[in-house]
Protein backbone atom coordinates (compact mmCIF):
# COMPACT_ATOMS: atom_id res chain seq x y z
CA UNK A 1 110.36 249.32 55.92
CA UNK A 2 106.92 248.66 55.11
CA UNK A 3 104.71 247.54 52.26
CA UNK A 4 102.93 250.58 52.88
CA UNK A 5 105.66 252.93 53.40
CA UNK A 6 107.08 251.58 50.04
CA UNK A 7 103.85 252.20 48.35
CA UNK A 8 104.33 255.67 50.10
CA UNK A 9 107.75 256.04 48.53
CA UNK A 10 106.67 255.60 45.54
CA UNK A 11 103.75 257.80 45.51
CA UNK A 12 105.82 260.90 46.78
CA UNK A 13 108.21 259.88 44.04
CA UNK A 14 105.49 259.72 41.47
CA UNK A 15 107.08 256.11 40.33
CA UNK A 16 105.47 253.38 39.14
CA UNK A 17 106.36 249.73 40.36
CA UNK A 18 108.87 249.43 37.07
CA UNK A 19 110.46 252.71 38.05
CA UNK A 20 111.45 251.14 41.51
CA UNK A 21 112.17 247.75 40.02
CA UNK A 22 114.69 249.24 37.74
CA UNK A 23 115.80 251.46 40.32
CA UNK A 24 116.25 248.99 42.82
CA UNK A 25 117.43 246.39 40.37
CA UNK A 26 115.03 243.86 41.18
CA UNK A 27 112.32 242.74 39.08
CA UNK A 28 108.48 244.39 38.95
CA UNK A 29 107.02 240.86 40.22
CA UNK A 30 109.27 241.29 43.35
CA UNK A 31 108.39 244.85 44.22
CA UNK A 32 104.34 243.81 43.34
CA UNK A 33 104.70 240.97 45.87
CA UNK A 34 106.13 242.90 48.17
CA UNK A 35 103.51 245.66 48.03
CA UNK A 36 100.96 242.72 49.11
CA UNK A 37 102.84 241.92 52.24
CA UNK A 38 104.80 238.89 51.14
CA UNK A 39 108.37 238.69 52.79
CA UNK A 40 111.30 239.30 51.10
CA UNK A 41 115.47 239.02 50.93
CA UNK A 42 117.37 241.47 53.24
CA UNK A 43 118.92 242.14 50.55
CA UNK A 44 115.96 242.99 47.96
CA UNK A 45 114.65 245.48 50.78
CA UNK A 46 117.91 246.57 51.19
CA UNK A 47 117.97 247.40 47.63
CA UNK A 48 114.60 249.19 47.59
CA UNK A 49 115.61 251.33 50.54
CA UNK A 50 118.95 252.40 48.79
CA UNK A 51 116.97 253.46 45.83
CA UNK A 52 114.52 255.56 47.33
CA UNK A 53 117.32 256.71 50.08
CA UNK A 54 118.94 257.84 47.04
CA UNK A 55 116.36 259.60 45.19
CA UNK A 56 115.66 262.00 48.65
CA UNK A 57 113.24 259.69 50.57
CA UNK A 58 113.61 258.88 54.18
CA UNK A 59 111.72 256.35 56.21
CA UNK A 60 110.72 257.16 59.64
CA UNK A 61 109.78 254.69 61.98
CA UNK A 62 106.81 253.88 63.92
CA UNK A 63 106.95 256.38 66.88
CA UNK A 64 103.70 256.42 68.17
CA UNK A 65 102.30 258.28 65.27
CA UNK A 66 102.43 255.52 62.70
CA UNK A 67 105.47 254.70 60.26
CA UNK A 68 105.73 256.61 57.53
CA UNK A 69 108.42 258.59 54.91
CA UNK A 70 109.60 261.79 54.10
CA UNK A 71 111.68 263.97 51.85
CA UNK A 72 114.99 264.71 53.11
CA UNK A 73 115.97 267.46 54.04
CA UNK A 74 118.68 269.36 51.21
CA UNK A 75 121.93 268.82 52.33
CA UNK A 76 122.12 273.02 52.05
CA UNK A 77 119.33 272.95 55.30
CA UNK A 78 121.59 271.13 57.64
């Protein structure tokens, strides 16, 4: 996971960094300073992932046409 695919996340979400921080249970500083590229705990980005895995987002990873993230699809679709 990326600093841009979290900014991506959020976007699609429509969250600001406070709505990830809480959702994520980290604080805003550490999302912000993530979002500029600065590393982070396994388990912060762990965190951030479950959050947005849980509010419908999936990552998908670089294949050739760039990382990037999606909506799942409904569980009703599979």
């Amino acid at each position: 996971m990326t600093a841009e695919q979290i900014r991506m996340a959020r976007a699609a979400l429509k969250w600001g960094v406070r709505d990830l921080a809480g959702n994520a249970q980290v604080t805003a500083a550490t999302i912000t300073r993530i979002e500029s590229g600065k590393s982070a705990h396994p388990s912060t980005l762990r965190a951030i992932c479950a959050a947005f895995e849980a509010n419908g987002i999936e990552f998908i990873p670089e294949n050739g046409g760039g990382a990037g993230v999606r909506f799942a699809r409904p569980a009703s679709e599979d």
